[in-house]
Protein backbone atom coordinates (compact mmCIF):
# COMPACT_ATOMS: atom_id res chain seq x y z
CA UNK A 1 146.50 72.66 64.34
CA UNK A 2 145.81 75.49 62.41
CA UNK A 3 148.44 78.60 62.41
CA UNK A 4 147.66 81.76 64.86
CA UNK A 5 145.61 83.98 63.86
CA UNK A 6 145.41 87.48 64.72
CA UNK A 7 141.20 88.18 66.09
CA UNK A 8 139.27 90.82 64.95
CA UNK A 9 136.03 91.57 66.93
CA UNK A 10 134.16 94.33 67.01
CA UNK A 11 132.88 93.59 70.38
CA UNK A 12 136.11 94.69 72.02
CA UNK A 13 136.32 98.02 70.52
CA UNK A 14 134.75 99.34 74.15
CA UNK A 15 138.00 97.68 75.94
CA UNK A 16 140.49 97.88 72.95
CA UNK A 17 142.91 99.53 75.22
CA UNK A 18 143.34 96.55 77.20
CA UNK A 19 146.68 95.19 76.74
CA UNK A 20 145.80 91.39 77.36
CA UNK A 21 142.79 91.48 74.57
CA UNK A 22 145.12 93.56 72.30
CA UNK A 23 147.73 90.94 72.08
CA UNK A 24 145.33 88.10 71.97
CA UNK A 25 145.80 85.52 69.33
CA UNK A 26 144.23 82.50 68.86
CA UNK A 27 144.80 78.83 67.35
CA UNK A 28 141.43 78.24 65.64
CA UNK A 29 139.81 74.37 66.43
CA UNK A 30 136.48 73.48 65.63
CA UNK A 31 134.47 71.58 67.91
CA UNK A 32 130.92 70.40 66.99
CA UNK A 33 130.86 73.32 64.11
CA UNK A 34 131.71 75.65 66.41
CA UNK A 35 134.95 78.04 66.61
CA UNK A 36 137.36 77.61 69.70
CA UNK A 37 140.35 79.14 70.59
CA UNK A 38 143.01 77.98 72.53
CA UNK A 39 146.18 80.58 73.28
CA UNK A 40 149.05 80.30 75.18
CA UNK A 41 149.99 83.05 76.96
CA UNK A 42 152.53 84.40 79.91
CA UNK A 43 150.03 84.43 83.65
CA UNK A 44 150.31 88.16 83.61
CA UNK A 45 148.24 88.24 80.38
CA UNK A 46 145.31 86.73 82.55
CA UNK A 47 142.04 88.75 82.25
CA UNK A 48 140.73 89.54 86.09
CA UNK A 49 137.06 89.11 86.93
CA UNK A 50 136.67 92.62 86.77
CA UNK A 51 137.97 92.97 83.11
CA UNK A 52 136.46 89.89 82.06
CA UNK A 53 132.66 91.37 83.58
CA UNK A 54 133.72 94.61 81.47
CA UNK A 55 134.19 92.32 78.60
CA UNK A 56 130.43 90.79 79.30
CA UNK A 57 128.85 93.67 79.42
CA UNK A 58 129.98 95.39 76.28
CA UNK A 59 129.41 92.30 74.22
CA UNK A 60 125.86 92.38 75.72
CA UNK A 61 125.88 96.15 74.73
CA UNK A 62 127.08 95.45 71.36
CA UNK A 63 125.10 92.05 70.63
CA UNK A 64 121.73 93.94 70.83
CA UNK A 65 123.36 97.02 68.86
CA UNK A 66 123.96 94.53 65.77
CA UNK A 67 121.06 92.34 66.33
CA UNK A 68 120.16 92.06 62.76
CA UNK A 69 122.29 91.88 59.49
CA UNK A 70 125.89 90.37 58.38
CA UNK A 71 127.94 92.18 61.72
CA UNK A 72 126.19 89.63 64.42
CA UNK A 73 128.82 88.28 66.26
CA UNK A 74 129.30 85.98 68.80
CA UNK A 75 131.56 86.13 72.30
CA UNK A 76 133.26 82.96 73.30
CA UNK A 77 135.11 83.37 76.79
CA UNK A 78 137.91 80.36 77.70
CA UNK A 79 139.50 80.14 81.05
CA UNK A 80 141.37 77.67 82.57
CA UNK A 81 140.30 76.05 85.79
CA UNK A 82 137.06 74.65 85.88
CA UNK A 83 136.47 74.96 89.89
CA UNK A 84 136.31 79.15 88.50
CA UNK A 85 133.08 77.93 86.48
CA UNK A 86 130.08 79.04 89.04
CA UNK A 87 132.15 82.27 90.21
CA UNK A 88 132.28 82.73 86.63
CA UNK A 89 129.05 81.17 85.42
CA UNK A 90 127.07 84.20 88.26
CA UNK A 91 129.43 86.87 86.14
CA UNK A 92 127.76 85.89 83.05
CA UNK A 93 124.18 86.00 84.21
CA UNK A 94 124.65 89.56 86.16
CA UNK A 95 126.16 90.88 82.98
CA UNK A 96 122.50 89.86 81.73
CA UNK A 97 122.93 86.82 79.90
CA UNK A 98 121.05 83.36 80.32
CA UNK A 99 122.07 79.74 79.86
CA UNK A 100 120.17 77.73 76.53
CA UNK A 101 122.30 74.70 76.60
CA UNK A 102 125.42 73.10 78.32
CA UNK A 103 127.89 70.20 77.16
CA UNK A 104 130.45 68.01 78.30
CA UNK A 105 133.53 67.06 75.70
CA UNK A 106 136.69 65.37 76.77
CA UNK A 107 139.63 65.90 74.52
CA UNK A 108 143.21 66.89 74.35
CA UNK A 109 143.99 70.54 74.77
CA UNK A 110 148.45 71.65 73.92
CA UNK A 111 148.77 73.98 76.80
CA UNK A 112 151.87 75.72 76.30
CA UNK A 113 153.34 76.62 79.58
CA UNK A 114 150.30 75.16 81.68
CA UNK A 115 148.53 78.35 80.96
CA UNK A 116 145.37 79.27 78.86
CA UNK A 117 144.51 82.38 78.78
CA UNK A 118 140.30 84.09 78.68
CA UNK A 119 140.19 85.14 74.95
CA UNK A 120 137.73 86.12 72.69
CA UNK A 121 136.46 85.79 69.21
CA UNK A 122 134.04 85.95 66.65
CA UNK A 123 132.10 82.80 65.86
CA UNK A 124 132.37 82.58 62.21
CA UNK A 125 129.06 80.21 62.14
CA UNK A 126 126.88 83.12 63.52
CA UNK A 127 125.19 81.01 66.43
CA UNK A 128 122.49 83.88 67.09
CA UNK A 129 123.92 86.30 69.15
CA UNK A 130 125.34 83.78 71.64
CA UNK A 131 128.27 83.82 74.34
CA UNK A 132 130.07 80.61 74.71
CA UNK A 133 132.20 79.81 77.71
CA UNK A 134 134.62 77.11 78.19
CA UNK A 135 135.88 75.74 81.13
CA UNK A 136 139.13 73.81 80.47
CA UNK A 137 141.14 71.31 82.13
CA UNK A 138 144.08 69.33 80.88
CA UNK A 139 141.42 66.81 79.01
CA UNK A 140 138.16 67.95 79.90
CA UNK A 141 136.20 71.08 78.95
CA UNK A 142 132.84 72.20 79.68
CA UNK A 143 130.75 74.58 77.32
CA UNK A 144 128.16 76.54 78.54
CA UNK A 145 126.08 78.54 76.06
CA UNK A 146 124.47 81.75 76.62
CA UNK A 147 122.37 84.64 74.58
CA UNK A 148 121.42 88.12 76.15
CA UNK A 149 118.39 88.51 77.81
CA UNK A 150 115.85 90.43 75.45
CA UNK A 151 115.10 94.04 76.17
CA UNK A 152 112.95 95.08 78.59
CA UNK A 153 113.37 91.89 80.48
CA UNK A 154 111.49 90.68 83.33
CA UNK A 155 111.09 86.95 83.97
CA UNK A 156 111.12 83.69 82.09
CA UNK A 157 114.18 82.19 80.05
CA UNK A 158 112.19 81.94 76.86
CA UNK A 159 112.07 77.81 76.95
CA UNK A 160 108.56 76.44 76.95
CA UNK A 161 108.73 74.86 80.74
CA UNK A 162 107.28 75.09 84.81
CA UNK A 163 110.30 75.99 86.35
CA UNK A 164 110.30 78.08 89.20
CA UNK A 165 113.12 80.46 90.00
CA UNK A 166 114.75 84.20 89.41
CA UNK A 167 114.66 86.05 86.35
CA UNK A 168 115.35 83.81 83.83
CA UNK A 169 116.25 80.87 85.94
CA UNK A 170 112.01 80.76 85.70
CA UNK A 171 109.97 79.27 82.40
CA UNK A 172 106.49 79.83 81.48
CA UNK A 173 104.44 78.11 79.01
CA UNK A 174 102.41 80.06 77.64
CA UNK A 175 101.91 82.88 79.75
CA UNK A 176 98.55 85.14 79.61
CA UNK A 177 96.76 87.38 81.64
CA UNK A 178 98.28 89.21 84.19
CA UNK A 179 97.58 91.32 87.39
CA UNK A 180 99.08 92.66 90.36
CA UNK A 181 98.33 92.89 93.59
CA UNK A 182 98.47 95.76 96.12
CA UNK A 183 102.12 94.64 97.65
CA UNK A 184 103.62 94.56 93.85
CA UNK A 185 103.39 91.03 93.37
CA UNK A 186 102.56 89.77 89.53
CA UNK A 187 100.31 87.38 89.04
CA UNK A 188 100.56 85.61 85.61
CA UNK A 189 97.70 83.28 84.44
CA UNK A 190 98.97 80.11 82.14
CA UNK A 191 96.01 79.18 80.30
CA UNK A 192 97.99 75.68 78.72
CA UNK A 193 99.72 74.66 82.09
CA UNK A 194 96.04 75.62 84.24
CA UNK A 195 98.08 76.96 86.98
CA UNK A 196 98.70 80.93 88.37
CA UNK A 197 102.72 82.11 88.79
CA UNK A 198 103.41 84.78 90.77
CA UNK A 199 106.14 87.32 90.83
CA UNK A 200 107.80 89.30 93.45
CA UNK A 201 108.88 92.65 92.52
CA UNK A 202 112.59 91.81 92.63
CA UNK A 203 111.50 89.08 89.64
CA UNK A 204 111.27 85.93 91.83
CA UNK A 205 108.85 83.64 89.99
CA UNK A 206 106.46 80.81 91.79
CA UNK A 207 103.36 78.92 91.69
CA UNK A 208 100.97 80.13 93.57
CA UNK A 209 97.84 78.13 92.21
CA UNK A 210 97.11 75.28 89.82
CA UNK A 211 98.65 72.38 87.99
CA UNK A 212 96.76 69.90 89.25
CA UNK A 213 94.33 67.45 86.59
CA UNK A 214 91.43 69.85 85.09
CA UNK A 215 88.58 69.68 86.23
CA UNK A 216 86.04 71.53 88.76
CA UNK A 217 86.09 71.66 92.53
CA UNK A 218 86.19 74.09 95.25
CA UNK A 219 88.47 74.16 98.29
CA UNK A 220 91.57 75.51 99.19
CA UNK A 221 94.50 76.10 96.93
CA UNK A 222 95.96 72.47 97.14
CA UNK A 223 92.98 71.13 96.40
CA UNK A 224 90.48 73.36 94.06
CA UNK A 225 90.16 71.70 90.71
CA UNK A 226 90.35 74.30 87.39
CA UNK A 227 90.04 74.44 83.73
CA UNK A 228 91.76 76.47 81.84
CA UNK A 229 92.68 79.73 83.91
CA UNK A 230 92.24 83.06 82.06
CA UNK A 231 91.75 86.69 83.34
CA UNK A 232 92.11 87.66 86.95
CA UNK A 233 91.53 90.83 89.14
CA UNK A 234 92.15 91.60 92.60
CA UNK A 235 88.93 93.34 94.69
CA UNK A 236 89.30 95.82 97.49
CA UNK A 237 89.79 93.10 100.00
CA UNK A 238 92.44 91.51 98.41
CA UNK A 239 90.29 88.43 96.91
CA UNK A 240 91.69 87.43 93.63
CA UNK A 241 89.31 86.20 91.14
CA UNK A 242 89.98 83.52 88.44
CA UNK A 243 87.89 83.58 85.49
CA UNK A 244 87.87 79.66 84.75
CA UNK A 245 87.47 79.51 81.05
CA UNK A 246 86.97 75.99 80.29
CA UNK A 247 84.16 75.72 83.51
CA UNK A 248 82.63 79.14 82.50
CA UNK A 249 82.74 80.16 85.98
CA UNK A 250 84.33 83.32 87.72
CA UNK A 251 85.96 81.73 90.91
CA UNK A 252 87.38 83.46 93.61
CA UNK A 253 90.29 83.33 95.91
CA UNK A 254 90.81 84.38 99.32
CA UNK A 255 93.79 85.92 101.19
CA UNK A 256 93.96 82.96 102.81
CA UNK A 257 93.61 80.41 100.36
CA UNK A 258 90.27 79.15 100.09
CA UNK A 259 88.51 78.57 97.03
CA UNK A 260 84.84 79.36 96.04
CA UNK A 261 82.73 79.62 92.72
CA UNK A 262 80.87 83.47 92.68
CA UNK A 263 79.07 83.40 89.48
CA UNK A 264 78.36 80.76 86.42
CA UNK A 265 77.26 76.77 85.48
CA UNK A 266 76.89 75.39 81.89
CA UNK A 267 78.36 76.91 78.92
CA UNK A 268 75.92 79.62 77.44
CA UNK A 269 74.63 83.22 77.88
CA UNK A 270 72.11 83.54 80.75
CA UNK A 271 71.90 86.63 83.18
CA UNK A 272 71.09 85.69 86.92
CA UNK A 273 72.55 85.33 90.08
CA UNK A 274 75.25 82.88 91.04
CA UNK A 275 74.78 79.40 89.27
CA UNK A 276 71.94 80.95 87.47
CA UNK A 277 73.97 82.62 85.36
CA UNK A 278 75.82 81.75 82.13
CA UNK A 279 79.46 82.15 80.28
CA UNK A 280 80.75 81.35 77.11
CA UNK A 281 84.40 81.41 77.42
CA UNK A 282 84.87 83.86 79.91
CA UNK A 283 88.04 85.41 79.39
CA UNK A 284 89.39 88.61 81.20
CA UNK A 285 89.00 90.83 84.39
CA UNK A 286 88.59 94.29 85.88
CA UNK A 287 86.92 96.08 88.87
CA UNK A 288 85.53 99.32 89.05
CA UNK A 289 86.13 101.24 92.03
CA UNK A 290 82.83 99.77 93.66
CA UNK A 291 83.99 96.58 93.76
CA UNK A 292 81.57 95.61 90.63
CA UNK A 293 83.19 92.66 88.31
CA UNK A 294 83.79 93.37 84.51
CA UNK A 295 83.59 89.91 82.43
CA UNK A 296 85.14 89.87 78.80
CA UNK A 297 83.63 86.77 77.32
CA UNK A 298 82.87 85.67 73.46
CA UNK A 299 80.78 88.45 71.99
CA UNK A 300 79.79 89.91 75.30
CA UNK A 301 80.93 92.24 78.59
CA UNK A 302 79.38 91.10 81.83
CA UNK A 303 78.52 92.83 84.95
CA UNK A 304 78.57 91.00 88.22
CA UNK A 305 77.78 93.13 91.58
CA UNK A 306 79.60 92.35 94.64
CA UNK A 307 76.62 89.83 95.58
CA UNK A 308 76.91 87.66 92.38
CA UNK A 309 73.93 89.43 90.50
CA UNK A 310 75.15 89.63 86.78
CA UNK A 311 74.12 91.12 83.81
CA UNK A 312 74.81 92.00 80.27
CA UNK A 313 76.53 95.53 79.70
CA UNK A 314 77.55 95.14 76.08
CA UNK A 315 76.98 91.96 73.56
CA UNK A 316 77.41 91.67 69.62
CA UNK A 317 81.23 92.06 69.64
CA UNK A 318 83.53 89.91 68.56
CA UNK A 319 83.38 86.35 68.36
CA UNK A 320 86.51 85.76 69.97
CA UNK A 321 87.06 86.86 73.73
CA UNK A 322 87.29 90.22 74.20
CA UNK A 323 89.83 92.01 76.49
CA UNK A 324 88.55 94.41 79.20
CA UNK A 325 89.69 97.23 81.79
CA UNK A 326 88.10 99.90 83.86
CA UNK A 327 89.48 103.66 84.72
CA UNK A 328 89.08 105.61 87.66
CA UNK A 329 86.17 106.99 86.54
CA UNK A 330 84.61 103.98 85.81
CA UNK A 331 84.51 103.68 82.24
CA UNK A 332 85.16 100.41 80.44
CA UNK A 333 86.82 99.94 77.86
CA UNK A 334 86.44 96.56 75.62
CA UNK A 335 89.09 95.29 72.99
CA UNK A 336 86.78 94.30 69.90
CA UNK A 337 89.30 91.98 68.43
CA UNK A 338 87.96 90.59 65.18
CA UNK A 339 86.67 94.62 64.46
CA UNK A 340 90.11 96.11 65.41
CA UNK A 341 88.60 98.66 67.41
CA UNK A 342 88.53 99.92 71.24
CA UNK A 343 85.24 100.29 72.60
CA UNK A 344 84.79 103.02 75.73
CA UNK A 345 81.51 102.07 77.78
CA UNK A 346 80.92 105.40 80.02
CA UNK A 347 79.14 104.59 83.88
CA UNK A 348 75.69 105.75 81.93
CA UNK A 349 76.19 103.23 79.65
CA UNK A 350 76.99 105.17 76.45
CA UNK A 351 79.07 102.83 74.01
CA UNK A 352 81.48 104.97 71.62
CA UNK A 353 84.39 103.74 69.84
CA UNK A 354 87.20 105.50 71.21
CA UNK A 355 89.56 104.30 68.74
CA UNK A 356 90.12 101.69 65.61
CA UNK A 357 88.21 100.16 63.38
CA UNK A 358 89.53 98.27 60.60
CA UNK A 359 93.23 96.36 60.37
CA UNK A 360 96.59 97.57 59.85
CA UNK A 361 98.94 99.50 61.59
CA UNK A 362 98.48 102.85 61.97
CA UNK A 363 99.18 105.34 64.69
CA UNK A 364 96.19 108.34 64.76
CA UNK A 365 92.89 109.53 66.54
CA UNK A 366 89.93 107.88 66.78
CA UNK A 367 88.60 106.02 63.62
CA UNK A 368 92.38 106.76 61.40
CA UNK A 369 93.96 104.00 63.96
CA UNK A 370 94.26 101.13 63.03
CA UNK A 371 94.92 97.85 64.94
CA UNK A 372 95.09 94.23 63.90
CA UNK A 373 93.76 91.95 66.40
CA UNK A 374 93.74 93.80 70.41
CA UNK A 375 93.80 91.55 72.85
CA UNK A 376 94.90 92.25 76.52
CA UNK A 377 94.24 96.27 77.81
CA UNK A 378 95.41 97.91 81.19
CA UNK A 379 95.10 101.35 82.25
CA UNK A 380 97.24 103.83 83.62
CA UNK A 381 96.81 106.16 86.71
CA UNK A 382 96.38 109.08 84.39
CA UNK A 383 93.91 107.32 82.18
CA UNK A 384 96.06 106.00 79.16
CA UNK A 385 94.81 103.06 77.83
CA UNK A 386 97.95 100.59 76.55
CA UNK A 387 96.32 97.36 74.17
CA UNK A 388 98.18 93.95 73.19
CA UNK A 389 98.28 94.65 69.57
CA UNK A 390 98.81 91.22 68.82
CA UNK A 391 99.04 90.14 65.33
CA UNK A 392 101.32 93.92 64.93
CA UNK A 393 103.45 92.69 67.78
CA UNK A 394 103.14 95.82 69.31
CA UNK A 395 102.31 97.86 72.46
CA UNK A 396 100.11 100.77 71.85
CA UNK A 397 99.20 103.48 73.97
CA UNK A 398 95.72 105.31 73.56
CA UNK A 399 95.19 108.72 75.16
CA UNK A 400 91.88 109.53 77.10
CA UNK A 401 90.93 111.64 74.29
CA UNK A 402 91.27 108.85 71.57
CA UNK A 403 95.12 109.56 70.45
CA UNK A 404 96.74 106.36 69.68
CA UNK A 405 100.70 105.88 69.81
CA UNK A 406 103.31 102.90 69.05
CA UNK A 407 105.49 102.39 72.27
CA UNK A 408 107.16 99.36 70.49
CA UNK A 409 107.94 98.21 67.00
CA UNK A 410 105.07 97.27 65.28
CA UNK A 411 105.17 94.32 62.58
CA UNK A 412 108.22 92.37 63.24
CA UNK A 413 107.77 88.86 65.63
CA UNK A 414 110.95 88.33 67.57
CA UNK A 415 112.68 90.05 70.93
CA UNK A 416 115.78 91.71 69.33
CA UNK A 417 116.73 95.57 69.83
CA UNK A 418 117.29 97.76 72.51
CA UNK A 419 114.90 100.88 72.60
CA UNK A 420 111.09 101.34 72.55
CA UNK A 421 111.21 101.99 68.95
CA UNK A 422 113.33 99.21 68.37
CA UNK A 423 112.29 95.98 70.47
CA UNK A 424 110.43 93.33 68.84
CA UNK A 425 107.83 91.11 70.87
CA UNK A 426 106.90 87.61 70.49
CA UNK A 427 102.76 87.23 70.41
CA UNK A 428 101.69 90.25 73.30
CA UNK A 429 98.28 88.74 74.58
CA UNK A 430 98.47 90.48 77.85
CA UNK A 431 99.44 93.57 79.46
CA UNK A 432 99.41 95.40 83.34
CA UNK A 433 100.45 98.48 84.81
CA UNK A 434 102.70 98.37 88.42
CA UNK A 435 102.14 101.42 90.49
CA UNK A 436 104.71 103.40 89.03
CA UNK A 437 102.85 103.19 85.73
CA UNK A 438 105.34 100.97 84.33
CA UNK A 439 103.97 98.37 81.82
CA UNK A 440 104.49 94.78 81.79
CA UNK A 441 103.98 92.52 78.83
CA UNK A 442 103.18 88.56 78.52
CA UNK A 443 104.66 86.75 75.82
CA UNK A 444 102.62 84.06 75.31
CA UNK A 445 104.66 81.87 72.62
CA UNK A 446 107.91 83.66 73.51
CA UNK A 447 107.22 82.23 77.23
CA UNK A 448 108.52 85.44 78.99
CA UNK A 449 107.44 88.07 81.15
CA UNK A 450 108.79 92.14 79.57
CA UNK A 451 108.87 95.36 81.33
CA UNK A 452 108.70 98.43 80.09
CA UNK A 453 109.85 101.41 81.68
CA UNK A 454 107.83 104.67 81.43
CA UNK A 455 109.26 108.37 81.65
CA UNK A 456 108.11 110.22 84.36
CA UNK A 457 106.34 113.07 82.29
């Protein structure tokens, strides 16, 4: 065993004062290639669960603060009876960490006295911002690994996966287009799994639709058949409507579950009523106040009336699907991805391009913006538009009058930091606005849900 030696860890410099951390030293053993410590120590040097969730929190605090660079270090936590673990184990994730992996080693462990004492170090190895805790018995411990939960959290763990549950007890795969409905709830479209989650404003994820082999059929929610679920938007009445990419149908759901097809057939570009008409990868959603349908499909923006009539508002855009969103005033607004530009379509049908134009980065009015591939838009209650910069990892915000704005870090894929400035964000393809004007981002290969809290002004 190697000697005692004295820890240094710049994690506990918010609880330095604490006399059981101060006189914490450690034996060093390496298990796996990773750094434990075992100490012996006198019962009064025990850390209480108060302490120890003071601990958590400040290495959370202090994780995100040295997210990048040579300084990372990690927090492993040892204690010594394992029936402690789930007490322990809820500690953890209320200090706002989640679990990535768990192990089982038996071994022998010298415990001086019959105590070990909650101690921790750096990790030497640099395991990506991780906490480790140990729960250890005479020969048995248990590991439990756990990072911080990204800023701006919402839902999802971040591991491709269908789980339902809380926060990040949840996974997504793939996550897309989002919307909410008039209680709060989030509905989150996931295009690979074909199925709808939904989200209850105290982050409690489900499935509410989908899963079931692709194909087409109407019917109720058990039994409806889809292919490929994109965009959605809720009407007036509280219908939800699906637009069914792979089927190039809009389909629509009731409050109470039953499943019908309002517009769309074969793959192509037809105007008409109901079946008449055609899609070509129809992709997002939005009402006007009338209760009139926007489609974003390939190259085009569809209108469909409340009785299924549609026709063609704007075509010649973009090859790929193109994101869309309605104010109060009934403008539309189209993201032109492959020309990196926002399009504003006024109720008269006047097309302008209210901001963009070529790709980059660059914050600006009008035409000296610059975006590199929008995807998903949403719009506030005072009129701001906020776009899924995708390929700049961003969240913009554009002003009514054209004036376009970084909320987040552009240029850097990942979910490190801790301000607006400074978060990172893992392919944005989707965003929505609660009714607090708080914005909500889907990661779609980071497999999470963000939130982003707005000011008051």
């Amino acid at each position: 065993m190697k000697q005692p030696k004295k820890l240094f860890c710049k994690t506990l410099m918010i609880i330095a004062t604490m006399t059981a951390l101060a006189a914490c030293a450690s034996a060093q053993q390496t298990d796996g290639g990773r750094t434990s410590g075992a100490t012996p120590a006198a019962s009064g040097n025990l850390l209480s669960f108060g302490e120890l969730d003071s601990l958590l929190r400040g290495a959370r605090s202090e994780i995100h603060k040295w997210g990048d660079g040579d300084d990372r270090r990690d927090v492993t936590v040892y204690f010594l009876d394992p029936k402690i673990k789930d007490e322990l184990y809820k500690a953890v994730l209320d200090a706002g960490f989640y679990q990535v992996w768990s192990n089982e080693n038996p071994r022998d462990w010298e415990l001086q006295n019959g105590v070990l004492r909650w101690c921790v170090s750096p990790n030497t190895e640099k395991w990506d911002n991780e906490i480790q805790i140990s729960a250890v018995g005479e020969r048995t411990v248990h590991h439990y690994g756990f990072k911080p939960l990204p800023p701006f959290f919402f839902a999802g763990s971040g591991e491709r996966g269908t789980a339902d549950g809380s926060g990040a007890q949840a996974q997504f795969h793939g996550p897309d287009s989002m919307v909410f409905d008039s209680a709060g709830n989030l509905y989150v479209a996931e295009e690979w799994e074909n199925r709808i989650r939904k989200i209850t404003p105290a982050g409690v994820v489900s499935t509410f639709i989908g899963g079931n082999t692709r194909g087409y059929a109407d019917g109720t929610v058990a039994t409806a058949l889809f292919n490929e679920l994109q965009g959605m938007a809720f009407d007036s009445a509280g219908n939800l409507y699906v637009a069914d990419k792979g089927n190039n149908r809009i389909r629509k759901i009731t409050p109470a579950g039953v499943v019908t097809t309002l517009a769309g057939s074969t793959q192509g570009y037809a105007d008409g009523t109901g079946a008449q008409a055609k899609f070509h990868w129809a992709h997002s959603l939005a009402f006007d106040n009338a209760d009139n349908l926007y489609v974003g499909e390939r190259g085009h923006v569809r209108k469909i009336t409340p009785s299924g009539v549609v026709t063609t508002l704007l075509g010649n855009l973009s090859v790929r699907s193109v994101g869309v969103a309605v104010d109060s005033a009934g403008n539309v607004y189209a993201a032109d991805r492959d020309n990196n530009r926002i399009l504003k379509i006024t109720p008269t049908g006047v097309v302008t391009t209210l901001a963009g134009g070529e790709r980059g980065f660059a914050d600006g009015t009008g035409a000296q913006a610059r975006f590199n591939d929008p995807s998903g838009l949403a719009v506030d209650r005072a009129g701001n538009i906020y776009v899924a910069d995708r390929q700049n990892h961003s969240i913009r915000k554009i002003t009514p009058e054209g004036m376009v704005t970084t909320l987040t870090k552009s240029g850097e894929w990942g979910y490190v930091g801790g301000t607006d400035a400074a978060a990172q964000f893992t392919d944005p393809r989707s965003v929505a606005i609660d009714s607090a004007d708080n914005v909500y981002v889907a990661e779609t290969d980071g497999h999470r849900i963000r939130k982003i809290t707005i000011p008051a002004p």
